[in-house]
PDB file of N, CA and C in Angstrom:
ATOM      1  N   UNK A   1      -7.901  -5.375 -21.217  1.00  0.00           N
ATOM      2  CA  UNK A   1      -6.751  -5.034 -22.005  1.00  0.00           C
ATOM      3  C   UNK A   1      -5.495  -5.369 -21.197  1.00  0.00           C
ATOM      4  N   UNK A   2      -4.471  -6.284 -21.526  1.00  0.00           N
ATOM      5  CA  UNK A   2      -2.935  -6.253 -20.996  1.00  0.00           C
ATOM      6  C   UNK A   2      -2.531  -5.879 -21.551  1.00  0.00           C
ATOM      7  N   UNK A   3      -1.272  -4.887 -20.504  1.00  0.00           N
ATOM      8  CA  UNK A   3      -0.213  -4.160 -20.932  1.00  0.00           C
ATOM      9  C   UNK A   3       1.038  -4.803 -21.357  1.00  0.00           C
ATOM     10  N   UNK A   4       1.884  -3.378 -22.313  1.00  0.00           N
ATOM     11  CA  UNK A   4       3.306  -4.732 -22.431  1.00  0.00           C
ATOM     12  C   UNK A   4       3.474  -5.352 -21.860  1.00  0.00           C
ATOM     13  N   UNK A   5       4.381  -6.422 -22.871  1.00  0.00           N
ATOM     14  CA  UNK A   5       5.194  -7.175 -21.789  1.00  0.00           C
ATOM     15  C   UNK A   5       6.487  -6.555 -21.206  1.00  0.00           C
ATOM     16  N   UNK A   6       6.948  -7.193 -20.368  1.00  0.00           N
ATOM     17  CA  UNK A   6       8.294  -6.229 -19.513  1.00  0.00           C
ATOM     18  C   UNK A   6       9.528  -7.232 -19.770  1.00  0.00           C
ATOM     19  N   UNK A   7      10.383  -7.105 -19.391  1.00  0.00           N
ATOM     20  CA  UNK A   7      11.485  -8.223 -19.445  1.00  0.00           C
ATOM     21  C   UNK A   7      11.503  -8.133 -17.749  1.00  0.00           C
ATOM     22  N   UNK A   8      12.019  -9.581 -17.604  1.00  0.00           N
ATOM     23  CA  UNK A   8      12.538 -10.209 -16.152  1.00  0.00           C
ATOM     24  C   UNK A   8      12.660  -9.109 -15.201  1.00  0.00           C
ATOM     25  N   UNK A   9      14.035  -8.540 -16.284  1.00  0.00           N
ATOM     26  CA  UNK A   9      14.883  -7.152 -14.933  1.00  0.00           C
ATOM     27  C   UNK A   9      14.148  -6.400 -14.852  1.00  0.00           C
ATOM     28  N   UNK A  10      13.127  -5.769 -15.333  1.00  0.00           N
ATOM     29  CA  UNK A  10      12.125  -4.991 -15.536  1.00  0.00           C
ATOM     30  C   UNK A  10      11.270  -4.857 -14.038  1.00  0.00           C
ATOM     31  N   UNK A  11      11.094  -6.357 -13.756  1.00  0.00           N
ATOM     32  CA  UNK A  11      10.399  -6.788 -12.503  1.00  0.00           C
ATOM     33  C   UNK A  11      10.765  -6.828 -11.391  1.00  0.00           C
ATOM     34  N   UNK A  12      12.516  -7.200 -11.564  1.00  0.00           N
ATOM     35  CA  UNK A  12      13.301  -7.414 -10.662  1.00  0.00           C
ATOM     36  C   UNK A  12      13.643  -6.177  -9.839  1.00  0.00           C
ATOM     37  N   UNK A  13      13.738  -5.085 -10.354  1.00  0.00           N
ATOM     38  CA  UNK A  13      13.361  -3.790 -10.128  1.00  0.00           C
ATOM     39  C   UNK A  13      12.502  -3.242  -8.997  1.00  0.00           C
ATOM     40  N   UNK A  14      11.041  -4.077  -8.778  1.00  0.00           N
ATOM     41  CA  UNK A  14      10.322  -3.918  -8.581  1.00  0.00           C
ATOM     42  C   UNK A  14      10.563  -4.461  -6.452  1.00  0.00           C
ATOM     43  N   UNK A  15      10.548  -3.537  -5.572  1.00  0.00           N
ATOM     44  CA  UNK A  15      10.717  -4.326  -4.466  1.00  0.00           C
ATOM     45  C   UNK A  15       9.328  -3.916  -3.693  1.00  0.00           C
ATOM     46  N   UNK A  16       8.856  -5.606  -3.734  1.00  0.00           N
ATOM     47  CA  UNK A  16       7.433  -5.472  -2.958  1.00  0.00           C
ATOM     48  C   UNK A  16       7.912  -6.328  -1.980  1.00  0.00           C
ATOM     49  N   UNK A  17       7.253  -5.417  -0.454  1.00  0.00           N
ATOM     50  CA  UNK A  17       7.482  -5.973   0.695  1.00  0.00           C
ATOM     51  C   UNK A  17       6.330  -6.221   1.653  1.00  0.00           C
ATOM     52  N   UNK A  18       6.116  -6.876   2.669  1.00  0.00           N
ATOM     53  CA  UNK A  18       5.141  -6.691   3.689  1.00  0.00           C
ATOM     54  C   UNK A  18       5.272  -5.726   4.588  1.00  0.00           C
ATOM     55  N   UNK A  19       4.487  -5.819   4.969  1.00  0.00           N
ATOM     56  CA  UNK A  19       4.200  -4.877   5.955  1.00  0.00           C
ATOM     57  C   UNK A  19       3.247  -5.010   6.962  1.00  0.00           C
ATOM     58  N   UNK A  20       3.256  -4.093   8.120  1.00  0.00           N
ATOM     59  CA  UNK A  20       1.710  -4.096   8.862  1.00  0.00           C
ATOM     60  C   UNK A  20       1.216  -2.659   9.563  1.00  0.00           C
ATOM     61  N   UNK A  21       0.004  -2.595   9.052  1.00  0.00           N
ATOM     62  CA  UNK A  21      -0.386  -1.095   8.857  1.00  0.00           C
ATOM     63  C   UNK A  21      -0.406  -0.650  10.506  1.00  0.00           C
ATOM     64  N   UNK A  22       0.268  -0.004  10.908  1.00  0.00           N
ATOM     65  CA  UNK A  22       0.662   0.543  12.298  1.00  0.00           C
ATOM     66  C   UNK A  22      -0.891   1.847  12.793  1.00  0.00           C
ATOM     67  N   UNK A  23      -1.367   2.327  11.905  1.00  0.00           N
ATOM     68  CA  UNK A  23      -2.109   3.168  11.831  1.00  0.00           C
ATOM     69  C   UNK A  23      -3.081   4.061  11.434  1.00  0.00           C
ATOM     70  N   UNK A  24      -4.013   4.566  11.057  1.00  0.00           N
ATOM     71  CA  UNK A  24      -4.991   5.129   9.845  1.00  0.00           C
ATOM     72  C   UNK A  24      -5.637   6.512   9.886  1.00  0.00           C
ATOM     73  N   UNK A  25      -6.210   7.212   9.529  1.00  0.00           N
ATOM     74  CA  UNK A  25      -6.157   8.343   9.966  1.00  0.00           C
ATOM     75  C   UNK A  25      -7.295   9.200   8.317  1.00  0.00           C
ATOM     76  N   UNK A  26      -8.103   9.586   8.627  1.00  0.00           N
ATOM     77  CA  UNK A  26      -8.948  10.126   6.978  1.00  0.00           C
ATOM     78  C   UNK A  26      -7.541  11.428   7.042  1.00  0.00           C
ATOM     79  N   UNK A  27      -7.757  11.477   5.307  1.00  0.00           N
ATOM     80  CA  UNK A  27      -7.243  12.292   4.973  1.00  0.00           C
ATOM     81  C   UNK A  27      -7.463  13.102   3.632  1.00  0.00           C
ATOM     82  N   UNK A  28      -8.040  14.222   5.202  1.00  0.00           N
ATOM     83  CA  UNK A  28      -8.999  14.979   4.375  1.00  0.00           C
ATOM     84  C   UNK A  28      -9.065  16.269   3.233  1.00  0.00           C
ATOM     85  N   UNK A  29      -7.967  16.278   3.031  1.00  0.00           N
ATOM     86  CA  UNK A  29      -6.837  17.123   1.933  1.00  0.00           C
ATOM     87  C   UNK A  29      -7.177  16.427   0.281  1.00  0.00           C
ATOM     88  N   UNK A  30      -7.489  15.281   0.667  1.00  0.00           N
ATOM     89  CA  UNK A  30      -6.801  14.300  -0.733  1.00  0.00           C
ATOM     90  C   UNK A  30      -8.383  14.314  -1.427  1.00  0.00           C
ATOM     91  N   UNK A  31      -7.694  14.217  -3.108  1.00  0.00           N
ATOM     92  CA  UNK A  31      -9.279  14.591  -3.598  1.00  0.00           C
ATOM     93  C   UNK A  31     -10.518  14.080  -3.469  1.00  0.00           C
ATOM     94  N   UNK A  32     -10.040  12.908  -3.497  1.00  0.00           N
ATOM     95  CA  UNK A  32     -10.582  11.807  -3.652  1.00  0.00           C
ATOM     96  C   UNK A  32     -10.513  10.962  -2.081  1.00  0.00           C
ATOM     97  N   UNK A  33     -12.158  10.225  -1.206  1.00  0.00           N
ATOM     98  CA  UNK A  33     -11.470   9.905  -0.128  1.00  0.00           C
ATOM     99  C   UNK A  33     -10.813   8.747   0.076  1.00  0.00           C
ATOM    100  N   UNK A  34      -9.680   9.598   1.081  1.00  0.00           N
ATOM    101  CA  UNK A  34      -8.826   8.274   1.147  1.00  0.00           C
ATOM    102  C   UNK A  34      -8.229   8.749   3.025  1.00  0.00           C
ATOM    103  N   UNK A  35      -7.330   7.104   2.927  1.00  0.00           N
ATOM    104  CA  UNK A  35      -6.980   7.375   4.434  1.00  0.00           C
ATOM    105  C   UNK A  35      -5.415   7.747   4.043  1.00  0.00           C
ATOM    106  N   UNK A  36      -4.628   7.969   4.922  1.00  0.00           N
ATOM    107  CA  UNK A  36      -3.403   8.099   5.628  1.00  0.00           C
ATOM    108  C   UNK A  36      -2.909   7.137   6.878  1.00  0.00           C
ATOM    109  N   UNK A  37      -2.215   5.995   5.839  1.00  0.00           N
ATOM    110  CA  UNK A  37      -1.438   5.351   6.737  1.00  0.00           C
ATOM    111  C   UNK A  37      -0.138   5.106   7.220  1.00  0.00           C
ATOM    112  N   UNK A  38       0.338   4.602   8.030  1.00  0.00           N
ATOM    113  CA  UNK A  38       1.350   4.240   8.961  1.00  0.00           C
ATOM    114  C   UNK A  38       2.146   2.859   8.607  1.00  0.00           C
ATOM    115  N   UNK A  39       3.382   2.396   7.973  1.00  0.00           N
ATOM    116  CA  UNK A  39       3.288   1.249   7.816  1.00  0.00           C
ATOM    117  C   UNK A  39       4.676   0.311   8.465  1.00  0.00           C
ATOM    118  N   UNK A  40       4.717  -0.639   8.914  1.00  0.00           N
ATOM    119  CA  UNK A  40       5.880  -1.129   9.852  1.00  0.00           C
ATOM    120  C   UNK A  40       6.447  -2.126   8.760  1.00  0.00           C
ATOM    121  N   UNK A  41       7.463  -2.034   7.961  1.00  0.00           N
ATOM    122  CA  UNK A  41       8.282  -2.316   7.480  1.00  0.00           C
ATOM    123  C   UNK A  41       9.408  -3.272   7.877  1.00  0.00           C
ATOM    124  N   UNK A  42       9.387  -3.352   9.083  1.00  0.00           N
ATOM    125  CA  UNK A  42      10.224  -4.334   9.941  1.00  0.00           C
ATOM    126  C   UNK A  42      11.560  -3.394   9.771  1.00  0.00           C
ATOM    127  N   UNK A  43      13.040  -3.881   9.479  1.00  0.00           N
ATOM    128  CA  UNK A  43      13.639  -3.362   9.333  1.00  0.00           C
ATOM    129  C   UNK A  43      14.176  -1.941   8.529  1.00  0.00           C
ATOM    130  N   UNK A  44      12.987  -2.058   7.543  1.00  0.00           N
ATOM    131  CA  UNK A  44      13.274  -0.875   7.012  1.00  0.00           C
ATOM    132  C   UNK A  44      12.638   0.013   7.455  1.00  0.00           C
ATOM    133  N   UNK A  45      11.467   0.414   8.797  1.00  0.00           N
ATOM    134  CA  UNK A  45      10.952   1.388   9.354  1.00  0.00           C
ATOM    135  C   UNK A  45       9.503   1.337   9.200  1.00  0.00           C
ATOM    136  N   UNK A  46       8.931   2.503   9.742  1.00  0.00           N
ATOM    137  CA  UNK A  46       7.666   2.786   9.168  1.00  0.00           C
ATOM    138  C   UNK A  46       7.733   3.654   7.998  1.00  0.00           C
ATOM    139  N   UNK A  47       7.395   3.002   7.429  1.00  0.00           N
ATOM    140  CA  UNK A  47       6.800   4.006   6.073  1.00  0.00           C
ATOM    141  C   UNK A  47       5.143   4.560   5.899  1.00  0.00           C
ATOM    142  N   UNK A  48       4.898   5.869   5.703  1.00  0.00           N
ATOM    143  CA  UNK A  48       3.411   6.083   5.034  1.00  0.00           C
ATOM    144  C   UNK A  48       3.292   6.162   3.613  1.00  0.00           C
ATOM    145  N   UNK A  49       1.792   6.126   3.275  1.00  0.00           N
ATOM    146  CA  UNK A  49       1.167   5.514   2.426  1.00  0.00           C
ATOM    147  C   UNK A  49      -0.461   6.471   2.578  1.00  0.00           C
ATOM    148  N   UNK A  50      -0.641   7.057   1.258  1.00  0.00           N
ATOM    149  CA  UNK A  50      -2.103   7.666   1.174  1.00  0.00           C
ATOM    150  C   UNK A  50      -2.909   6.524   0.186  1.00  0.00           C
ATOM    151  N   UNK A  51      -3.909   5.768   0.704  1.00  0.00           N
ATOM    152  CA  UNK A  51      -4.540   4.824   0.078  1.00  0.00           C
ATOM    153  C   UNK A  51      -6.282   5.492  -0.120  1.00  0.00           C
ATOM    154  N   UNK A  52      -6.666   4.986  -1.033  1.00  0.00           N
ATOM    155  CA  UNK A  52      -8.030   4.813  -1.574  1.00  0.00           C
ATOM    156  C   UNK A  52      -9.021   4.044  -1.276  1.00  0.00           C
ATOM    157  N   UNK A  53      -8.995   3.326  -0.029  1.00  0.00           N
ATOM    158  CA  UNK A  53      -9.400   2.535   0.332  1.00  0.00           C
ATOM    159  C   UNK A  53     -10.867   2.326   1.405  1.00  0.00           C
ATOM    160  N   UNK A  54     -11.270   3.684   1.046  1.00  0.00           N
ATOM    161  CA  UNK A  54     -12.458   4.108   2.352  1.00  0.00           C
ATOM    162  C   UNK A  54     -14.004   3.255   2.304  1.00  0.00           C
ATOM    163  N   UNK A  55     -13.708   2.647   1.032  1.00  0.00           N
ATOM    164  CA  UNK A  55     -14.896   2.118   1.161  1.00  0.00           C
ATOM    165  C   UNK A  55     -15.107   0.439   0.987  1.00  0.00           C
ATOM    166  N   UNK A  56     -14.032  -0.343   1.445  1.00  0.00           N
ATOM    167  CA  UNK A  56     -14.316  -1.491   1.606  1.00  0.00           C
ATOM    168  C   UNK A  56     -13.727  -1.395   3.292  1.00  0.00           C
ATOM    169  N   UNK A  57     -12.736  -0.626   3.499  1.00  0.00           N
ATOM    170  CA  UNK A  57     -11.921  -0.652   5.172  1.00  0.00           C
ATOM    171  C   UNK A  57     -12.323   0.685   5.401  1.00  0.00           C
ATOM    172  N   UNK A  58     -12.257   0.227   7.167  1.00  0.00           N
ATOM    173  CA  UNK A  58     -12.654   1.034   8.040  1.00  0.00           C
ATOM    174  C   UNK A  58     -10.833   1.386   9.204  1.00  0.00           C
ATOM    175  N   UNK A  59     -11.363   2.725   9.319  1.00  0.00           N
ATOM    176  CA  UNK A  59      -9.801   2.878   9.725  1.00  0.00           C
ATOM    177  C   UNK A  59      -9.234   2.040  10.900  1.00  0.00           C
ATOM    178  N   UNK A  60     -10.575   1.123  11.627  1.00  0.00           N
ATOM    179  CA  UNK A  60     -10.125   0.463  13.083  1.00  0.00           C
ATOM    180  C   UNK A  60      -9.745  -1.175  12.191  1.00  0.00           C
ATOM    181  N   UNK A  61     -10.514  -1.017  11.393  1.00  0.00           N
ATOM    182  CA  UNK A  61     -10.240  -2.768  10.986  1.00  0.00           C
ATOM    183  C   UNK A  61      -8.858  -2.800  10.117  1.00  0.00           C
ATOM    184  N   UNK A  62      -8.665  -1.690   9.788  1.00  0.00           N
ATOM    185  CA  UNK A  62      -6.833  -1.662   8.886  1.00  0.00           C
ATOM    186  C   UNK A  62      -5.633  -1.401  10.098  1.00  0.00           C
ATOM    187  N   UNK A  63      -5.550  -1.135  11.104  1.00  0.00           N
ATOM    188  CA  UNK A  63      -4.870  -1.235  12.326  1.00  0.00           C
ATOM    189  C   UNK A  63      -3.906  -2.855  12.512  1.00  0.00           C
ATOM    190  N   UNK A  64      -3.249  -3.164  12.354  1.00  0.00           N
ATOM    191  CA  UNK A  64      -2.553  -4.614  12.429  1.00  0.00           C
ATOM    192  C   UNK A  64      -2.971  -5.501  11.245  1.00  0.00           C
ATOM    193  N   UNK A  65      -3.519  -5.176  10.096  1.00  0.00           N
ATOM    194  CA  UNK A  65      -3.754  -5.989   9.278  1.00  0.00           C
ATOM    195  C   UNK A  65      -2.128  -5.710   8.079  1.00  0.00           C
ATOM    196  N   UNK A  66      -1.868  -7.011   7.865  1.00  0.00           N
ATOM    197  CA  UNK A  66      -0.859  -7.061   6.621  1.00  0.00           C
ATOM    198  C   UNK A  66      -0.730  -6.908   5.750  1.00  0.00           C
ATOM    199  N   UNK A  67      -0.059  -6.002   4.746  1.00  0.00           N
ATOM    200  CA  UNK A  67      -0.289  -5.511   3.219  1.00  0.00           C
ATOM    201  C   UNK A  67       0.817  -5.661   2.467  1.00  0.00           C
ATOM    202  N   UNK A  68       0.426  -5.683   1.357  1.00  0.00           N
ATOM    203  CA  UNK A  68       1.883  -6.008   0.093  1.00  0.00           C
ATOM    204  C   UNK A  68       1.916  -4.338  -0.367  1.00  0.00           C
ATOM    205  N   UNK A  69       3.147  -3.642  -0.306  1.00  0.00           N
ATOM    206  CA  UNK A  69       3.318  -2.610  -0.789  1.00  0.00           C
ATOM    207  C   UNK A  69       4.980  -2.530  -1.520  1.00  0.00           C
ATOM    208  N   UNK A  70       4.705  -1.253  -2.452  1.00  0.00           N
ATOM    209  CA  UNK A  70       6.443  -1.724  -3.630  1.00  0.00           C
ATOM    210  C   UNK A  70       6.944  -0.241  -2.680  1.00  0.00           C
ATOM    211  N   UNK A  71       7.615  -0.561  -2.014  1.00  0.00           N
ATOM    212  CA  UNK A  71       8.902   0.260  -1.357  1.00  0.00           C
ATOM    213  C   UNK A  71       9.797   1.228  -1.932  1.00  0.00           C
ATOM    214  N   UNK A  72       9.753   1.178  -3.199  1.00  0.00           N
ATOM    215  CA  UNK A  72      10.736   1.714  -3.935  1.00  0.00           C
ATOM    216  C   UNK A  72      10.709   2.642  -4.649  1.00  0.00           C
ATOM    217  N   UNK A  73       9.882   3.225  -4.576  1.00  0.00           N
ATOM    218  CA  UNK A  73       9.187   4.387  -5.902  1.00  0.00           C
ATOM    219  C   UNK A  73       9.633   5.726  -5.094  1.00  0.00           C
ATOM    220  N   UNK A  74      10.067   6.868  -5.653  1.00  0.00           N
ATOM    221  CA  UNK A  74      10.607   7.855  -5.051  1.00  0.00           C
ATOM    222  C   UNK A  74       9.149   8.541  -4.054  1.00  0.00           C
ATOM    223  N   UNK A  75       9.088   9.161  -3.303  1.00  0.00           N
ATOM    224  CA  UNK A  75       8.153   9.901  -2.497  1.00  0.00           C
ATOM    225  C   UNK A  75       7.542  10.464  -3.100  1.00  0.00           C
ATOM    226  N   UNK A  76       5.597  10.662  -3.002  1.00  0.00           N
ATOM    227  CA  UNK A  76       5.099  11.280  -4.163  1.00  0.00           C
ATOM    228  C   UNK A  76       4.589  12.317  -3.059  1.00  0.00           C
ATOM    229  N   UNK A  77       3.656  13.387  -3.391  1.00  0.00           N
ATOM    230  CA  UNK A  77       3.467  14.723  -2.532  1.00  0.00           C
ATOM    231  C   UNK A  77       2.345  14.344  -2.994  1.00  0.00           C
ATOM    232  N   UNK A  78       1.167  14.273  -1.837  1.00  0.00           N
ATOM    233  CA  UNK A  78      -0.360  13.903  -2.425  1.00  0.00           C
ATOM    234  C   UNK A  78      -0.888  15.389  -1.147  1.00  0.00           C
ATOM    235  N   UNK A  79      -0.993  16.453  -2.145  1.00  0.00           N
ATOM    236  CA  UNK A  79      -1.965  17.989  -1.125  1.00  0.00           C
ATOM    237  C   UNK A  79      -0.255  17.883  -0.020  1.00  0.00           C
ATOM    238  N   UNK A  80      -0.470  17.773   1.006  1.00  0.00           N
ATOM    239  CA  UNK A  80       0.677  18.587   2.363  1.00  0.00           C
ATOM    240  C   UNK A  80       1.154  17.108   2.597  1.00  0.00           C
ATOM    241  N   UNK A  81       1.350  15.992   2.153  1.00  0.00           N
ATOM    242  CA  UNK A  81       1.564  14.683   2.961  1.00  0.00           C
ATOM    243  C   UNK A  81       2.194  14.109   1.867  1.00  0.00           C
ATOM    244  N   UNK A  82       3.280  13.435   2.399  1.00  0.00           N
ATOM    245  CA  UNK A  82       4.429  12.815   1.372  1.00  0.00           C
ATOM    246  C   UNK A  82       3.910  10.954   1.757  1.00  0.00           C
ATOM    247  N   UNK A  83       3.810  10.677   0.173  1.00  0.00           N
ATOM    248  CA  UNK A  83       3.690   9.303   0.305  1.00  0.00           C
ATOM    249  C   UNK A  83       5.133   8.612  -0.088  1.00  0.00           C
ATOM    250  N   UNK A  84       5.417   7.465   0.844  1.00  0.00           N
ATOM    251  CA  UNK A  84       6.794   7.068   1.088  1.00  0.00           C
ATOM    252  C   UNK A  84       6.073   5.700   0.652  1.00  0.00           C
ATOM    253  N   UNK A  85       5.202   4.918  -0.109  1.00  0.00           N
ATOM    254  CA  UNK A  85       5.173   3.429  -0.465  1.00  0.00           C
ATOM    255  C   UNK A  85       3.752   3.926  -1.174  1.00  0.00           C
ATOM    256  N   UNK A  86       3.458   2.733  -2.232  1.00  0.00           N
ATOM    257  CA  UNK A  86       2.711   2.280  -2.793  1.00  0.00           C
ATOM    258  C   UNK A  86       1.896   1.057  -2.614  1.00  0.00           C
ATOM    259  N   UNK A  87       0.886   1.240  -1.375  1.00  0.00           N
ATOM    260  CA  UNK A  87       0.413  -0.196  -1.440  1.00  0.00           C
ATOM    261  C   UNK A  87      -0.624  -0.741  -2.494  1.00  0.00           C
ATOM    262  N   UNK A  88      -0.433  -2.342  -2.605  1.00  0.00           N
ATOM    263  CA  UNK A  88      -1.138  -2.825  -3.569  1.00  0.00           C
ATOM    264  C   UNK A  88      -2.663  -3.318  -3.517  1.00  0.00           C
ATOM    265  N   UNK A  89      -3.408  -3.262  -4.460  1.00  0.00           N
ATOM    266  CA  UNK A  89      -4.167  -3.757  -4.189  1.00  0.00           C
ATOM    267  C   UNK A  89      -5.460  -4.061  -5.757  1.00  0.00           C
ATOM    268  N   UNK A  90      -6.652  -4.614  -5.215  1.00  0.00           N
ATOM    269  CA  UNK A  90      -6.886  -5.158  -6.555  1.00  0.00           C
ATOM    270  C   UNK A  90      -8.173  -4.406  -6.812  1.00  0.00           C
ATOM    271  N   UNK A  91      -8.884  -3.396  -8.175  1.00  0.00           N
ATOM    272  CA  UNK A  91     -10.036  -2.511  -8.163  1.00  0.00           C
ATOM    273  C   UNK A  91     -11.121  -3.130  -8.431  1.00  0.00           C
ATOM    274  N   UNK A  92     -12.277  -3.351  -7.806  1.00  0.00           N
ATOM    275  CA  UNK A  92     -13.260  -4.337  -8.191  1.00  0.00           C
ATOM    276  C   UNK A  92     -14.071  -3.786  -9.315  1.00  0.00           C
ATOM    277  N   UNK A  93     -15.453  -3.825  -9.760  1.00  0.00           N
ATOM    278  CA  UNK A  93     -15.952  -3.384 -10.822  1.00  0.00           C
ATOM    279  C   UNK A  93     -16.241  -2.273 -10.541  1.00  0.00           C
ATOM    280  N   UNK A  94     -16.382  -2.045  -9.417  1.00  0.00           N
ATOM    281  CA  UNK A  94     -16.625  -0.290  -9.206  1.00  0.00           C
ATOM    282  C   UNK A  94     -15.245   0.086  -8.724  1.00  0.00           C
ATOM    283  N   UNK A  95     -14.396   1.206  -9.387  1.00  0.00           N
ATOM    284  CA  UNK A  95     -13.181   1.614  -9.057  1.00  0.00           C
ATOM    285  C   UNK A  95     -12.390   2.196  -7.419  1.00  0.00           C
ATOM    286  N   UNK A  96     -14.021   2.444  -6.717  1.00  0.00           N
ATOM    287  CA  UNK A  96     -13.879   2.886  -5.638  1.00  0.00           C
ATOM    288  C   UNK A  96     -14.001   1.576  -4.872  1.00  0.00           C
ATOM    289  N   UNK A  97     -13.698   0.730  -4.981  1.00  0.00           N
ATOM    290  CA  UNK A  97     -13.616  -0.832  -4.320  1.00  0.00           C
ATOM    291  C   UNK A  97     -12.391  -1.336  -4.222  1.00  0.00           C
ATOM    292  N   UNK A  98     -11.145  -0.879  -3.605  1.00  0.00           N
ATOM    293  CA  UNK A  98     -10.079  -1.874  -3.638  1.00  0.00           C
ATOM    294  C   UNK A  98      -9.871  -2.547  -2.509  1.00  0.00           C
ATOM    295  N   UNK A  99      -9.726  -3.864  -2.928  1.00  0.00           N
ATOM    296  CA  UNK A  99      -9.722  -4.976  -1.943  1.00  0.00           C
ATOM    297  C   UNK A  99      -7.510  -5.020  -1.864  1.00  0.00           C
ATOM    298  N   UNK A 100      -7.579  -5.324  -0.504  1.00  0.00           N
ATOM    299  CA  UNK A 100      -5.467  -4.968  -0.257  1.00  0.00           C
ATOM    300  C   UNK A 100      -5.522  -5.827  -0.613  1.00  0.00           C
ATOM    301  N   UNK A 101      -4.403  -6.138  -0.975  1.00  0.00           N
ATOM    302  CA  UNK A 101      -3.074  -7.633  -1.516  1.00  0.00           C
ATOM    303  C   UNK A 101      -2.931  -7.714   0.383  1.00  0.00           C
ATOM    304  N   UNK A 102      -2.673  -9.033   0.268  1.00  0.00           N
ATOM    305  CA  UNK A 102      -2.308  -9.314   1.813  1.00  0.00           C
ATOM    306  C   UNK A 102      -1.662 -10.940   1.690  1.00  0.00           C
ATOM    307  N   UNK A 103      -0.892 -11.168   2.811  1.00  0.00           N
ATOM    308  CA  UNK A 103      -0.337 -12.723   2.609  1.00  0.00           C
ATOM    309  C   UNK A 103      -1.407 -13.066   3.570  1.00  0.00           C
ATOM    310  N   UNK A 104      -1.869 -14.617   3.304  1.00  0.00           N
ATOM    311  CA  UNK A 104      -2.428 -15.348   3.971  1.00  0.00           C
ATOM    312  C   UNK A 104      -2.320 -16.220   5.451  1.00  0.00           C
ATOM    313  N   UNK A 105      -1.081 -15.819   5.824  1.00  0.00           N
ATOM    314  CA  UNK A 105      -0.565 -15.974   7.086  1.00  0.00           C
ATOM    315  C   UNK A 105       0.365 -15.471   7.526  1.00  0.00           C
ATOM    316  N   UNK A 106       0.306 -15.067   8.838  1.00  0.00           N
ATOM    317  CA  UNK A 106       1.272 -13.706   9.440  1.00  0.00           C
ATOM    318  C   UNK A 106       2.881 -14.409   8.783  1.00  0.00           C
ATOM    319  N   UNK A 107       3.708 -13.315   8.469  1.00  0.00           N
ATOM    320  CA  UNK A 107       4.955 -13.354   8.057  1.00  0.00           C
ATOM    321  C   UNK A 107       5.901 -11.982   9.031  1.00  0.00           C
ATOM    322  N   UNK A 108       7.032 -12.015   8.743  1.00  0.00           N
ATOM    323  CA  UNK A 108       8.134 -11.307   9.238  1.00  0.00           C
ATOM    324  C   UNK A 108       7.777 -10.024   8.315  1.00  0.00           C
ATOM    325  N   UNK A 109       7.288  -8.828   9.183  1.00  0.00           N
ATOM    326  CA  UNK A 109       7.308  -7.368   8.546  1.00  0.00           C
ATOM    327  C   UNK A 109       9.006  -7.004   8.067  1.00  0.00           C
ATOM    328  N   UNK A 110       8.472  -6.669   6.424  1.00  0.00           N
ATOM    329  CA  UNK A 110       9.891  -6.028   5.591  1.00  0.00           C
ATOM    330  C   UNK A 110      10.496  -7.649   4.898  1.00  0.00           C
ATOM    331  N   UNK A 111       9.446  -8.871   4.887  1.00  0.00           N
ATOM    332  CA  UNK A 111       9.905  -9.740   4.069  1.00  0.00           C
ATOM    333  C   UNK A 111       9.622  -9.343   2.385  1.00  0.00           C
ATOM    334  N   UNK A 112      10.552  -9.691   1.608  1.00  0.00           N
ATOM    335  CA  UNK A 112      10.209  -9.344   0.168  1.00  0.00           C
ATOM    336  C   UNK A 112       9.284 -10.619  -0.636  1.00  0.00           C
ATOM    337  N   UNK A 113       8.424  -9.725  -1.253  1.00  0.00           N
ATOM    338  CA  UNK A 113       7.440 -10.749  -2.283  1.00  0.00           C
ATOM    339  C   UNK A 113       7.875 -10.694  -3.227  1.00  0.00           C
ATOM    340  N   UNK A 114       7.435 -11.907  -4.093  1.00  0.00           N
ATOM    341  CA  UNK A 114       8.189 -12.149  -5.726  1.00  0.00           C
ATOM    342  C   UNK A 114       7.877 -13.780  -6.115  1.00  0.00           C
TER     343      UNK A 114
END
């Protein structure tokens, strides 16, 4: 099923940046398991991020790896831990499978995608 369509500005809206995951950590509060990460933003800082991701990554192999996340979404409260980004990523046929969005060759942390 696709969703509406959006207009342009709709998208433009939308600020997805790189990043590189500084850190990982289970987090064991959240309902569902997931980790607690760390993310280097380049100029705009580290930001965290509670991801779903426990069962394709392991918390040593997400350590310096690069991710596409949208920066912009107000802070959500997931149990005691404030998520400051939304990283992206794609759900395979089993929902507990997300594979990250990542660029294919190292780039400048806090470059914008689009």
């Amino acid at each position: 099923m696709t969703k509406p369509e959006i207009a342009w500005t709709d998208f433009e809206k939308i600020d997805i940046r790189v990043g590189t995951i500084v850190s990982a950590h289970d987090f064991e509060k959240a309902r569902n398991p997931s980790y607690q990460l760390e993310i280097d933003f380049g100029d705009l800082g580290i930001r965290k991020s509670s991801a779903q991701i426990t069962t394709l990554y392991s918390k040593e192999n997400l350590i310096g790896k690069q991710i596409l996340a949208v920066v912009n979404f107000p802070k959500k409260q997931i149990a005691n831990f404030f998520s400051e980004c939304l990283v992206l990523g794609v759900y395979g046929e089993n929902k507990n499978e997300v594979t990250l969005l990542s660029p294919d060759l190292p780039v400048k942390n806090g470059l914008i995608a689009g």
